[in-house]
N, C-alpha and C. Protein backbone atom coordinates (compact mmCIF):
# COMPACT_ATOMS: atom_id res chain seq x y z
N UNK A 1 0.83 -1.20 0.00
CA UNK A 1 0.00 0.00 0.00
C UNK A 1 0.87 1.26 0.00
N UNK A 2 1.73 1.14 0.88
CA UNK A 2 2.65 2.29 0.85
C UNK A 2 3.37 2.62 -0.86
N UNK A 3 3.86 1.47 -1.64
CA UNK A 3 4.01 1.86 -2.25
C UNK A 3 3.64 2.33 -3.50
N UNK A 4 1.95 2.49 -3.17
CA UNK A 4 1.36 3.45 -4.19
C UNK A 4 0.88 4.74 -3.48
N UNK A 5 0.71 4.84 -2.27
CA UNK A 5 0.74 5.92 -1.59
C UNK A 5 1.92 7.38 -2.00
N UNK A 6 2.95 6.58 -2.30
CA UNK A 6 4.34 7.12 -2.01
C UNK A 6 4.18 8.49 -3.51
N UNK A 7 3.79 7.46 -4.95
CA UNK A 7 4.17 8.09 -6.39
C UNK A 7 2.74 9.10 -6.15
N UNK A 8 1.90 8.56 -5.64
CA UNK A 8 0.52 9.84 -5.54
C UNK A 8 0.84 10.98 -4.66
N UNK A 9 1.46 10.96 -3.87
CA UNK A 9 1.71 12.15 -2.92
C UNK A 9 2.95 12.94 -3.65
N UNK A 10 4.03 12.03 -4.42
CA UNK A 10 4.64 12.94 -5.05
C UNK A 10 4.14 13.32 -6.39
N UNK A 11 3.45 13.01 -6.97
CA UNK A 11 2.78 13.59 -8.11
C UNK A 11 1.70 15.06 -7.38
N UNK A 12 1.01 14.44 -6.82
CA UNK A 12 0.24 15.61 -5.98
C UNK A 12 0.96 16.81 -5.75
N UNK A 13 2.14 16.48 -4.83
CA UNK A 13 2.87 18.02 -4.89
C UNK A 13 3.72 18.43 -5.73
N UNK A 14 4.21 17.60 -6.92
CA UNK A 14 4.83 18.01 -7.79
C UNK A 14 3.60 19.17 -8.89
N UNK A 15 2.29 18.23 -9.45
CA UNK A 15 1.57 19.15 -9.75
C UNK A 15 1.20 20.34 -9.39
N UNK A 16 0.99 20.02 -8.14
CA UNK A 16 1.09 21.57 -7.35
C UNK A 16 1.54 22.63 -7.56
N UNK A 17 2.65 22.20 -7.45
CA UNK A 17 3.63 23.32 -7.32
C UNK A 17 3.86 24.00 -8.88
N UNK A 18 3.89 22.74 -9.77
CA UNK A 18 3.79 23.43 -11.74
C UNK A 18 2.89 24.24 -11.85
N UNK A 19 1.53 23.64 -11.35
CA UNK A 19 0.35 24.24 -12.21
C UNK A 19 -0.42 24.97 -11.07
N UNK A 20 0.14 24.88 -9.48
CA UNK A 20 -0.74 25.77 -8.61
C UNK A 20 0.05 26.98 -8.29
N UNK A 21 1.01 26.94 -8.32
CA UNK A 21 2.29 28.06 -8.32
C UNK A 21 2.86 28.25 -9.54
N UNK A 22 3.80 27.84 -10.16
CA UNK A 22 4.80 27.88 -10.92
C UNK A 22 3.66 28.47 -12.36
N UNK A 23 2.46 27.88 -12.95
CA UNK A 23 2.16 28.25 -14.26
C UNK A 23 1.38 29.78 -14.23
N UNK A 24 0.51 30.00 -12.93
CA UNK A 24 -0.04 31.23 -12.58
C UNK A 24 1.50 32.47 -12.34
N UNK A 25 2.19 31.79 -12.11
CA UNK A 25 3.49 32.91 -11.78
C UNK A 25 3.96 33.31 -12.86
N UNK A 26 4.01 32.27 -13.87
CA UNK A 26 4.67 32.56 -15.09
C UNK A 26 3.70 33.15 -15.89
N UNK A 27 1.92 33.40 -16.36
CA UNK A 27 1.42 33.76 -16.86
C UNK A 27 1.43 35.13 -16.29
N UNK A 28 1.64 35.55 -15.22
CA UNK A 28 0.84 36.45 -14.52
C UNK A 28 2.23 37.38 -14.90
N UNK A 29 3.66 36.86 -14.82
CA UNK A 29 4.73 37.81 -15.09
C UNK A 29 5.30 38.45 -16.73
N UNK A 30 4.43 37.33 -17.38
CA UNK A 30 4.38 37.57 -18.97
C UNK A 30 3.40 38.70 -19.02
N UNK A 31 2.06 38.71 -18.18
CA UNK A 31 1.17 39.98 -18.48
C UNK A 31 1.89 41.24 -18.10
N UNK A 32 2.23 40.83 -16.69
CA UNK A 32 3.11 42.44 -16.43
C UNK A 32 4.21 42.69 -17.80
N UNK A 33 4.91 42.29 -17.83
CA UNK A 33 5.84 42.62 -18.78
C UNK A 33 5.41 43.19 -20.28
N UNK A 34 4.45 42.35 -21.04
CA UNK A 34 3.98 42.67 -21.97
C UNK A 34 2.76 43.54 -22.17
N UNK A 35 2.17 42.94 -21.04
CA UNK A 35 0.52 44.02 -20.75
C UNK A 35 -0.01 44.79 -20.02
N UNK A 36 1.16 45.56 -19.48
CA UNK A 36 0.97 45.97 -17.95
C UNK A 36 0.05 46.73 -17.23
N UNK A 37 -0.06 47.78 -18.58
CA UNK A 37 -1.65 48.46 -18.79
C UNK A 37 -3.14 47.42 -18.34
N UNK A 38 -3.51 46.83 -18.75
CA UNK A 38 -4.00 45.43 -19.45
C UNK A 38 -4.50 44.89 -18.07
N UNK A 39 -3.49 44.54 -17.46
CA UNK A 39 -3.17 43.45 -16.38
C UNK A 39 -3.45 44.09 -14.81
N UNK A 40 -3.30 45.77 -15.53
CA UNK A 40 -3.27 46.18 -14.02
C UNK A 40 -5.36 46.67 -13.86
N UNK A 41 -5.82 46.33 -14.99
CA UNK A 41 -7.21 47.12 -15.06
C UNK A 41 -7.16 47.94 -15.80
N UNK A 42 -6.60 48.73 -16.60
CA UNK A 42 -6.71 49.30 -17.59
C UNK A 42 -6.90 51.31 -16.63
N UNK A 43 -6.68 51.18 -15.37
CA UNK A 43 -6.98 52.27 -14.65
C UNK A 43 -6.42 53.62 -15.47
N UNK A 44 -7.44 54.72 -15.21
CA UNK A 44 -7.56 56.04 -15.68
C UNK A 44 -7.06 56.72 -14.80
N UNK A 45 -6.21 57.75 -14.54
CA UNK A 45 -6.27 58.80 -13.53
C UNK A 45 -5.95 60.24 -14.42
N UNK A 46 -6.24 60.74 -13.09
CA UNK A 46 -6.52 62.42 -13.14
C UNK A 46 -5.21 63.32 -13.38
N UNK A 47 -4.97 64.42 -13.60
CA UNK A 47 -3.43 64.55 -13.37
C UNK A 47 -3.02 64.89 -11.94
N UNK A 48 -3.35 64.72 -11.43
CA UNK A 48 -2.88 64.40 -9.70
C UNK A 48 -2.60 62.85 -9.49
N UNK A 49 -2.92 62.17 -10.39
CA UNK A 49 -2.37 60.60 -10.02
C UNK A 49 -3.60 59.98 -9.37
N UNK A 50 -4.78 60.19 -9.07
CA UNK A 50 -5.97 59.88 -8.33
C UNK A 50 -6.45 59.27 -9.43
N UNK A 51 -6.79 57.82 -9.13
CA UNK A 51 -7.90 56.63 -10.38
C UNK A 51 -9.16 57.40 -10.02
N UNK A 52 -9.40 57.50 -11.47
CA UNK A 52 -10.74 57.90 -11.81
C UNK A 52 -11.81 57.06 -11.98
N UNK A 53 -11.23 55.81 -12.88
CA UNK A 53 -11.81 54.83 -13.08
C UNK A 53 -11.16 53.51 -13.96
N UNK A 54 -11.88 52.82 -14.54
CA UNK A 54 -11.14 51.90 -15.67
C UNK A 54 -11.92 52.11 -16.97
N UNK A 55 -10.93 51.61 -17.72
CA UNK A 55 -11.47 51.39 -19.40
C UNK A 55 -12.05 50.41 -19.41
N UNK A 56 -12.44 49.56 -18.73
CA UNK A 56 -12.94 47.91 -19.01
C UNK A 56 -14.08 48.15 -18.15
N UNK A 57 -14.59 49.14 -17.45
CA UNK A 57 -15.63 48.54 -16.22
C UNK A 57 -15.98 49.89 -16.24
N UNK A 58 -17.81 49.63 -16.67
CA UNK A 58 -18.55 50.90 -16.84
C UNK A 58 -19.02 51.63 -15.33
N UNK A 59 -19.16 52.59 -15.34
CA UNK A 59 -19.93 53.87 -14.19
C UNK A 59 -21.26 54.73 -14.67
N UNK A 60 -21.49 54.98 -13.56
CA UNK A 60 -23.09 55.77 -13.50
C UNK A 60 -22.38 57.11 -13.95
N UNK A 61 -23.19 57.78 -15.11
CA UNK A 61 -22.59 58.89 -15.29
C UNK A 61 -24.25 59.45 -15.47
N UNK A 62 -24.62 60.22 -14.62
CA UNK A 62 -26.31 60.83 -14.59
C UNK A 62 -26.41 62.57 -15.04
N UNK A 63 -25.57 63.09 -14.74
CA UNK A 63 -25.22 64.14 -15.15
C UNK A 63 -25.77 64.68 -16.75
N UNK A 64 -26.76 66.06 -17.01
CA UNK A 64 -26.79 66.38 -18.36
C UNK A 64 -25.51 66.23 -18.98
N UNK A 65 -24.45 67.00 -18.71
CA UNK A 65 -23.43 67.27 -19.29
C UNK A 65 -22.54 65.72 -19.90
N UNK A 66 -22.72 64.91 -19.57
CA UNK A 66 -21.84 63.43 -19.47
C UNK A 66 -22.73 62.84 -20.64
N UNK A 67 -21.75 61.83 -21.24
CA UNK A 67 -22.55 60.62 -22.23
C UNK A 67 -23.31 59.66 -20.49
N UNK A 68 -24.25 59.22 -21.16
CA UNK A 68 -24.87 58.16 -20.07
C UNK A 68 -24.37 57.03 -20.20
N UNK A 69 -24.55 55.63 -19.86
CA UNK A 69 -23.87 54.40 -20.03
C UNK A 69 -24.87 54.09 -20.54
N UNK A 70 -24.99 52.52 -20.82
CA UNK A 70 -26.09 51.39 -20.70
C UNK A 70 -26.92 51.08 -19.30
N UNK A 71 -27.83 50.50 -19.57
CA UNK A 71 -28.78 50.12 -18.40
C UNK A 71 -27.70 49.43 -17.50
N UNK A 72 -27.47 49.27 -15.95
CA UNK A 72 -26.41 48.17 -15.50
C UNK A 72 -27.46 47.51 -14.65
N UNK A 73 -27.71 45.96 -14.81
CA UNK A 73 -27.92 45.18 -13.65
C UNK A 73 -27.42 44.99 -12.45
N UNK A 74 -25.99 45.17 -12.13
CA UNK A 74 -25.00 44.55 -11.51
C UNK A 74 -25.39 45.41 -10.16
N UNK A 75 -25.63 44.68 -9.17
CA UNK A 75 -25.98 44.97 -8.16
C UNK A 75 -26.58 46.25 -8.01
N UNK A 76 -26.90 47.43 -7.18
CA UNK A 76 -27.34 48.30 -7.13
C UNK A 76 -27.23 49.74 -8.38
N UNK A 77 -26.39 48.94 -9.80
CA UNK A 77 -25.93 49.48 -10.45
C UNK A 77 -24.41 49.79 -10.88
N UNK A 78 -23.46 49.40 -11.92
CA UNK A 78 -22.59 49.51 -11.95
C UNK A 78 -21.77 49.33 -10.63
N UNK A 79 -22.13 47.98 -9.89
CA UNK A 79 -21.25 47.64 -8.93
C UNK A 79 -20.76 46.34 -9.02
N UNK A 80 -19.16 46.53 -8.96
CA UNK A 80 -18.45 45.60 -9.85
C UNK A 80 -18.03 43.90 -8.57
N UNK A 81 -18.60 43.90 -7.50
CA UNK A 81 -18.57 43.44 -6.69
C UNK A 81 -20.03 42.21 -7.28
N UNK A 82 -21.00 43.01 -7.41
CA UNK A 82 -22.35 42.57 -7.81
C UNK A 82 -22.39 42.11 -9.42
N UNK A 83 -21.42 41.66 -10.21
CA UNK A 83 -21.56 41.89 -11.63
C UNK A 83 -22.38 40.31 -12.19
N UNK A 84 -23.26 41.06 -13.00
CA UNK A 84 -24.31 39.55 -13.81
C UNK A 84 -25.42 40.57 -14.62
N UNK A 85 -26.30 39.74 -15.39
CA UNK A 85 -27.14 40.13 -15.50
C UNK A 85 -28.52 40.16 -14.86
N UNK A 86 -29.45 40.55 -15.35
CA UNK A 86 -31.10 40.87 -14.64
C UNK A 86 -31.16 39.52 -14.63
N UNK A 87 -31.21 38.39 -15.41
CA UNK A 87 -31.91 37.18 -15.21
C UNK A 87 -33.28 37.18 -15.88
N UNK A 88 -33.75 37.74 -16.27
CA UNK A 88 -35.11 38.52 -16.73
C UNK A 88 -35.22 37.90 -17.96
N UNK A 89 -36.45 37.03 -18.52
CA UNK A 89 -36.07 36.45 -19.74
C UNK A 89 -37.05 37.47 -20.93
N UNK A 90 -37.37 37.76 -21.94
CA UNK A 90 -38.02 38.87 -22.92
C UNK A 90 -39.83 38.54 -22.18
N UNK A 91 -39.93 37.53 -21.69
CA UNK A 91 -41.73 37.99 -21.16
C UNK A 91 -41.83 38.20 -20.32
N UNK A 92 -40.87 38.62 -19.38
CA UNK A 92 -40.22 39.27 -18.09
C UNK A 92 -41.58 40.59 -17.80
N UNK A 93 -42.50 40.48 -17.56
CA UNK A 93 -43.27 41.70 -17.19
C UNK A 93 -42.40 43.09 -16.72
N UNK A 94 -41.39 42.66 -15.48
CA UNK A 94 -40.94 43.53 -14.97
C UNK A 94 -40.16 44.63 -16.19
N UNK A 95 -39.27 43.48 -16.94
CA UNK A 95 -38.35 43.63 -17.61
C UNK A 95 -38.81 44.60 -18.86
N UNK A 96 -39.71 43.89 -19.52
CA UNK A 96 -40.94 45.12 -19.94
C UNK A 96 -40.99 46.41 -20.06
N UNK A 97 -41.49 46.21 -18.61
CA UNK A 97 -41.87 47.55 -17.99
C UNK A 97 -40.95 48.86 -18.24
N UNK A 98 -39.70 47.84 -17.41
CA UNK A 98 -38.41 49.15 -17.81
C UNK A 98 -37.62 49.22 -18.99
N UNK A 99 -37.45 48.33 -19.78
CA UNK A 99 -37.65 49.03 -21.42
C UNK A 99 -38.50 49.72 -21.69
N UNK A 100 -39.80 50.00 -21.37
CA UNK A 100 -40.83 50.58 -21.82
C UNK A 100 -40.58 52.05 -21.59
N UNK A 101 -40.35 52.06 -20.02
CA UNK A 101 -39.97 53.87 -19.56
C UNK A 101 -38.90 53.95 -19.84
N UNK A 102 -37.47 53.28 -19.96
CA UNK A 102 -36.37 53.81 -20.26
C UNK A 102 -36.69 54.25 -21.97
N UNK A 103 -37.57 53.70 -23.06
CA UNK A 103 -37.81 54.04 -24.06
C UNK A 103 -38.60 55.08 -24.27
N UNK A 104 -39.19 55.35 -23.70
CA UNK A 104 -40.24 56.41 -23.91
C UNK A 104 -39.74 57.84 -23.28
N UNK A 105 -38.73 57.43 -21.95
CA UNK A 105 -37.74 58.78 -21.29
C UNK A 105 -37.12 59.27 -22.97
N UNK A 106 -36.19 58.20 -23.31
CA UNK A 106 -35.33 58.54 -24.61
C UNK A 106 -36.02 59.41 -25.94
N UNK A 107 -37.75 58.91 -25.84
CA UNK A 107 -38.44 59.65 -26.97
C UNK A 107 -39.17 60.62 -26.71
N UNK A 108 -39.39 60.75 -25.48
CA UNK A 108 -39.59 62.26 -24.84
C UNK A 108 -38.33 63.18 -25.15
N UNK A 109 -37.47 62.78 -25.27
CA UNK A 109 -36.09 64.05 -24.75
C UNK A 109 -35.42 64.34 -26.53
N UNK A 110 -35.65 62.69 -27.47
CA UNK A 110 -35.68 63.21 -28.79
C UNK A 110 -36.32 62.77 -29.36
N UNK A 111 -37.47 63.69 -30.00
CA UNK A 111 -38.65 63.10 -30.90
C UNK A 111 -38.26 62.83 -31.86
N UNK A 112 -39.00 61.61 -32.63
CA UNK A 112 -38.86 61.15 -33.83
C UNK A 112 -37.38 59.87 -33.78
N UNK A 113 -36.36 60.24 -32.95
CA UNK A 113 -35.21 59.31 -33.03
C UNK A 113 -35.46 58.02 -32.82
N UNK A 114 -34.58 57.02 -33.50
CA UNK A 114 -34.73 55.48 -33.43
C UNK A 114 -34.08 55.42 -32.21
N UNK A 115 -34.40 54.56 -31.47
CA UNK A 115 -33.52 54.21 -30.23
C UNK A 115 -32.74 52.95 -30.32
N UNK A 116 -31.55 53.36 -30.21
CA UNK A 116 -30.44 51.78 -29.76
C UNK A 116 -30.75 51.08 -28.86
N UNK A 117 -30.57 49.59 -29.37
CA UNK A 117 -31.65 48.66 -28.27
C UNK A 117 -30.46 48.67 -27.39
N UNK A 118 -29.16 49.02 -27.15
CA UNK A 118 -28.22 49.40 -26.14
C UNK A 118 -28.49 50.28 -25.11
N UNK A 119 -29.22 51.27 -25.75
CA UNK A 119 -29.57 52.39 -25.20
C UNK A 119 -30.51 52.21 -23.84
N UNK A 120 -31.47 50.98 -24.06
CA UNK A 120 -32.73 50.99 -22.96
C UNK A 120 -32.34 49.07 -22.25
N UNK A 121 -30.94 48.65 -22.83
CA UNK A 121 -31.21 46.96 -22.57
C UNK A 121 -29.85 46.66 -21.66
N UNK A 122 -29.48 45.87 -20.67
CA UNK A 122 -28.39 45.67 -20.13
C UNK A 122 -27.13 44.79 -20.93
N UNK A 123 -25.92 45.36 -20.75
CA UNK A 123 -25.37 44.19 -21.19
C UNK A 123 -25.14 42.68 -19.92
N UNK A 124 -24.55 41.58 -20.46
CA UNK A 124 -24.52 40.91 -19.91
C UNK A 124 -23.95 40.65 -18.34
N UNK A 125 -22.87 41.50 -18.26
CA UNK A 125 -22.21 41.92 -16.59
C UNK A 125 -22.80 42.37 -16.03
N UNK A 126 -23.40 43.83 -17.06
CA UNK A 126 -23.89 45.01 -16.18
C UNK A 126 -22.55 46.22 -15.72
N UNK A 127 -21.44 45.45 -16.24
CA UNK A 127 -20.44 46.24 -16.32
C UNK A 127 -20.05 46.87 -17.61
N UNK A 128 -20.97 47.01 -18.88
CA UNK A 128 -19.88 46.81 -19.86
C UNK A 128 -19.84 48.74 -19.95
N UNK A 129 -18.26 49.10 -20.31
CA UNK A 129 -18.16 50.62 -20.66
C UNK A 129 -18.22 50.89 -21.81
N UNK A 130 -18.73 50.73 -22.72
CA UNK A 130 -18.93 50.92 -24.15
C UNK A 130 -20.45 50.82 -24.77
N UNK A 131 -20.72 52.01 -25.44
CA UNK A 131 -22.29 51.97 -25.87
C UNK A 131 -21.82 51.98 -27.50
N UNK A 132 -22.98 51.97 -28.29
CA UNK A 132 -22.94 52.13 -29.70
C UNK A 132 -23.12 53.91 -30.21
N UNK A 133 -22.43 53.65 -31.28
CA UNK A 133 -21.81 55.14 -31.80
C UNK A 133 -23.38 55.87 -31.65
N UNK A 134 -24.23 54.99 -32.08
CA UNK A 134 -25.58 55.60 -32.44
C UNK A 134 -26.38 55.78 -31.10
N UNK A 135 -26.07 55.40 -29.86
CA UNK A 135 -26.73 55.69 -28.64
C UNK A 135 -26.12 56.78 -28.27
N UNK A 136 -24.35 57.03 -28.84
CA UNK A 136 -23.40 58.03 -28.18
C UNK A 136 -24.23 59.33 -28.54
N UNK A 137 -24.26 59.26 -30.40
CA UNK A 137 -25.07 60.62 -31.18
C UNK A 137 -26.69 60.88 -30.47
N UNK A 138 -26.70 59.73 -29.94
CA UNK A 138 -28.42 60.46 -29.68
C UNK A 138 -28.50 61.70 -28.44
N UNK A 139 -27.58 61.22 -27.60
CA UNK A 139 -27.27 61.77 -26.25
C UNK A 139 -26.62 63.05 -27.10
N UNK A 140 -25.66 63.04 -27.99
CA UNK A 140 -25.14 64.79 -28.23
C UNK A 140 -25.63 65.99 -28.10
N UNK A 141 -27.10 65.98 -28.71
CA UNK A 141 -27.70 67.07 -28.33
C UNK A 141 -28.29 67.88 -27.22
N UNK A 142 -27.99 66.38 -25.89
CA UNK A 142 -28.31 67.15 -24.47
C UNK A 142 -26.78 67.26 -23.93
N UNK A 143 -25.91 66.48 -24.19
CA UNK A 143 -24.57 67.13 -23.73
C UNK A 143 -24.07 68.37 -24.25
N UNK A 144 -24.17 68.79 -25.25
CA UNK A 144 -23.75 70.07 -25.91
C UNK A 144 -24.59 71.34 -25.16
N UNK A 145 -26.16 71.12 -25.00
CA UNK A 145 -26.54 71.76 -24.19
C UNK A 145 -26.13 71.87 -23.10
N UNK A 146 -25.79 71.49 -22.56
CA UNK A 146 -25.61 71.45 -20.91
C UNK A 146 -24.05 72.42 -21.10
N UNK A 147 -23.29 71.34 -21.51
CA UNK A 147 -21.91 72.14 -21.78
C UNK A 147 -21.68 73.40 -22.95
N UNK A 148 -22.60 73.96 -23.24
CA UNK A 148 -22.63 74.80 -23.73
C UNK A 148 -22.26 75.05 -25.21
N UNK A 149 -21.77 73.90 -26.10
CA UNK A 149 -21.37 73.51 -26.71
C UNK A 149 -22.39 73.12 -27.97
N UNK A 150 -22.05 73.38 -29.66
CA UNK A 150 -22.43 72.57 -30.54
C UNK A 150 -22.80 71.48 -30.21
N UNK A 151 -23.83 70.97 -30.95
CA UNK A 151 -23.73 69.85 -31.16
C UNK A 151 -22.66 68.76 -32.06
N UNK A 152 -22.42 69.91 -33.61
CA UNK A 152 -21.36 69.60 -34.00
C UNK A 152 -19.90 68.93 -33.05
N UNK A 153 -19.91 70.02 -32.14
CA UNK A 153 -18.36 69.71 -31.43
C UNK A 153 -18.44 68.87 -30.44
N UNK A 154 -20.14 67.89 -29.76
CA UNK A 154 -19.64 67.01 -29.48
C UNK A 154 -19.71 65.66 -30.21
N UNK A 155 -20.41 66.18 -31.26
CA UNK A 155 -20.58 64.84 -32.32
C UNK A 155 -19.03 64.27 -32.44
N UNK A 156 -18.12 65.67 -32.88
CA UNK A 156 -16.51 65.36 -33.32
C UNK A 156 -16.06 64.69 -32.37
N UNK A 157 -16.24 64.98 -31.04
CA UNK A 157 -15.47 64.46 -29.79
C UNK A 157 -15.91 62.93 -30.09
N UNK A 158 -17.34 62.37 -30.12
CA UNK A 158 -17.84 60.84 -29.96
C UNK A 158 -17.10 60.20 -31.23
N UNK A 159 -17.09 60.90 -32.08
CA UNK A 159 -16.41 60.28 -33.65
C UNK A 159 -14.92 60.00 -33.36
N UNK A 160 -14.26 61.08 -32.78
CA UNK A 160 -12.74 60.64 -32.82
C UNK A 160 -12.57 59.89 -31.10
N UNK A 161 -13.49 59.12 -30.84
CA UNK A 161 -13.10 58.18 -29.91
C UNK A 161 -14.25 56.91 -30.10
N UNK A 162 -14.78 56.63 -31.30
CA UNK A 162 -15.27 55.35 -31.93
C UNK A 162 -14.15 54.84 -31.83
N UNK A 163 -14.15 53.23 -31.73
CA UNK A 163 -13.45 51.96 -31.72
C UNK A 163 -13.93 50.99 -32.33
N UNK A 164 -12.98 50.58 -33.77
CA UNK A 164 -14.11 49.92 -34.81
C UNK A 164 -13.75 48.81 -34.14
N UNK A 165 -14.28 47.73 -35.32
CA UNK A 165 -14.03 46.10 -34.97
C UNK A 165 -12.54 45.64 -34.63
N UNK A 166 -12.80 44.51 -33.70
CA UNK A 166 -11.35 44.25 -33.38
C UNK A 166 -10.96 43.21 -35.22
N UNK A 167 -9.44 43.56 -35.12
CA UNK A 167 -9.20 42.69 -36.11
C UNK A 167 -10.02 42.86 -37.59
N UNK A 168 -10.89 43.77 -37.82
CA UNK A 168 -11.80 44.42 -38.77
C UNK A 168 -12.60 43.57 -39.24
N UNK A 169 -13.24 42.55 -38.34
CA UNK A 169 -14.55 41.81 -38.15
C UNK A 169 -15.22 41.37 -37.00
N UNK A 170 -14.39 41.52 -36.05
CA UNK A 170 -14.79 40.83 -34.76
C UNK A 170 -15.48 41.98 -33.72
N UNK A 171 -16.77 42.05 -33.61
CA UNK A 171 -17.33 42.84 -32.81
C UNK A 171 -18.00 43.89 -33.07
N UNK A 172 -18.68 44.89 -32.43
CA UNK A 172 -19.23 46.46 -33.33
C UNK A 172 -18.42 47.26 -33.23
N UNK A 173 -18.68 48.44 -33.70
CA UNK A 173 -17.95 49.65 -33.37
C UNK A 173 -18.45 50.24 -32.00
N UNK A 174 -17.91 50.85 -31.59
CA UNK A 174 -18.26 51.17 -29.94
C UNK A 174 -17.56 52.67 -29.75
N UNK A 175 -18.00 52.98 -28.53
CA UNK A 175 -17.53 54.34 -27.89
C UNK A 175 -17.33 53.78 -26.30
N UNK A 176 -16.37 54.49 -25.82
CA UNK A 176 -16.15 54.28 -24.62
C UNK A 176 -16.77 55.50 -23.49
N UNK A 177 -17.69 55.27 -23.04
CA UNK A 177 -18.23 56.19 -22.56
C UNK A 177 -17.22 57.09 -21.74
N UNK A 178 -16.44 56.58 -20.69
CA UNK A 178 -15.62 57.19 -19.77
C UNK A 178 -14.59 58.15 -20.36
N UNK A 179 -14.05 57.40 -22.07
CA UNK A 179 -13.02 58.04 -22.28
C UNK A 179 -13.60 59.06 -22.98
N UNK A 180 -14.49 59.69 -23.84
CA UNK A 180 -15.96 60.43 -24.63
C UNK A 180 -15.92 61.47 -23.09
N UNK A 181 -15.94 61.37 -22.16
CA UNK A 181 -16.84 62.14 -20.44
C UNK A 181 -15.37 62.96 -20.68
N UNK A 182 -14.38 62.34 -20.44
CA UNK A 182 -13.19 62.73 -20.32
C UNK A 182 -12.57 63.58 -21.46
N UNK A 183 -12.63 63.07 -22.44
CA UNK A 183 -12.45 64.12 -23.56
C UNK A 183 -13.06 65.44 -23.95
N UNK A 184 -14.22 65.08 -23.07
CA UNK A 184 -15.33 66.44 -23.13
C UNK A 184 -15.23 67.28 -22.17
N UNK A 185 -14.60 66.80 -21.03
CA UNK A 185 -14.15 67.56 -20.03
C UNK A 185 -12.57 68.20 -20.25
N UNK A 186 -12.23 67.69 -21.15
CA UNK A 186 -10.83 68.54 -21.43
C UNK A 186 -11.16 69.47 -22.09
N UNK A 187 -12.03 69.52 -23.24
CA UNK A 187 -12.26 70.68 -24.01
C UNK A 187 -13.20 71.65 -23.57
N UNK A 188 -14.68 70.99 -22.97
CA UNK A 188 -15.80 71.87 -22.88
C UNK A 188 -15.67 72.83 -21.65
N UNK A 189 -15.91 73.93 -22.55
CA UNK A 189 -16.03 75.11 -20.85
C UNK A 189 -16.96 74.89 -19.83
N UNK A 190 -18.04 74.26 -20.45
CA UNK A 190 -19.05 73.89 -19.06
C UNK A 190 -19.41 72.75 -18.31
């Protein structure tokens, strides 16, 4: 007995140590090195050095002046602790409901506009920071107001921070909401 005891206990900690230590150490020191940005969260800061936020993980931005996000499920809202979706399947009454007013808020504020089903629907985390170019343009005309600004000049701002397909098929084109807030806050006086 012992001597099958003996090759299992050293296989056990030999695996261990490859693939419970040794392969996480070595993946994790290839990201720093090559991805460090990437690896660390993709974190934003201010010019005081204070994180603002990340590129990968969306925020409540409620403010006229700001692009808005997507709907977030994730716990009380864009809380990255809480991240999933509603669970809510399309005959979801509830679910319904709040497409219904988040759609009808959107066609109150611009008549006649098509609405991005981004615009009123969660993504799957509830984290995601990226809306569609066409939810970004709908919102222009109340950010420009607020900030005092064309509409033209914030159309330009959402255009020169579109992000087409990865690899020039894989995915939509997108806007990053946070980095769009931020760009508008560098330029706009209000």
């Amino acid at each position: 007995m012992l001597s099958h005891l003996r090759p299992a206990l050293v296989s056990m900690g030999l695996f261990t140590a490859l693939l419970g230590m040794g392969y996480p150490l070595t993946i994790t020191g290839v990201a720093q090195a090559a991805f460090s940005e990437q690896a660390n969260g993709s974190l934003l800061r201010d010019a005081k050095g204070t994180v603002i936020g990340s590129a990968l993980i969306g925020q409540p931005f409620t403010a006229a002046r700001y692009l808005h996000p997507r709907p977030s499920a994730a716990g009380s809202g864009y809380d990255a602790s809480a991240s999933s979706g509603s669970n809510m399947g399309p005959m979801n009454e509830a679910l319904a409901e709040r497409v219904k007013t988040e759609a009808d808020a959107l066609r109150a504020e611009n008549p006649g506009a098509v609405i991005p089903a981004d615009a009123v629907t969660t993504s799957g985390s509830g984290l995601d920071p990226d809306i569609s170019p066409a939810f970004a343009r709908l919102q222009a005309a109340r950010v420009a107001k607020a900030r005092g600004l064309s509409t033209a000049q914030v159309e330009a701002v959402i255009d020169a921070n579109v992000q087409g397909r990865l690899l020039g098929f894989i995915g939509q084109p997108r806007v990053n909401v946070l980095m769009v807030n931020r760009a508008l806050d560098a330029r706009a006086p209000g």
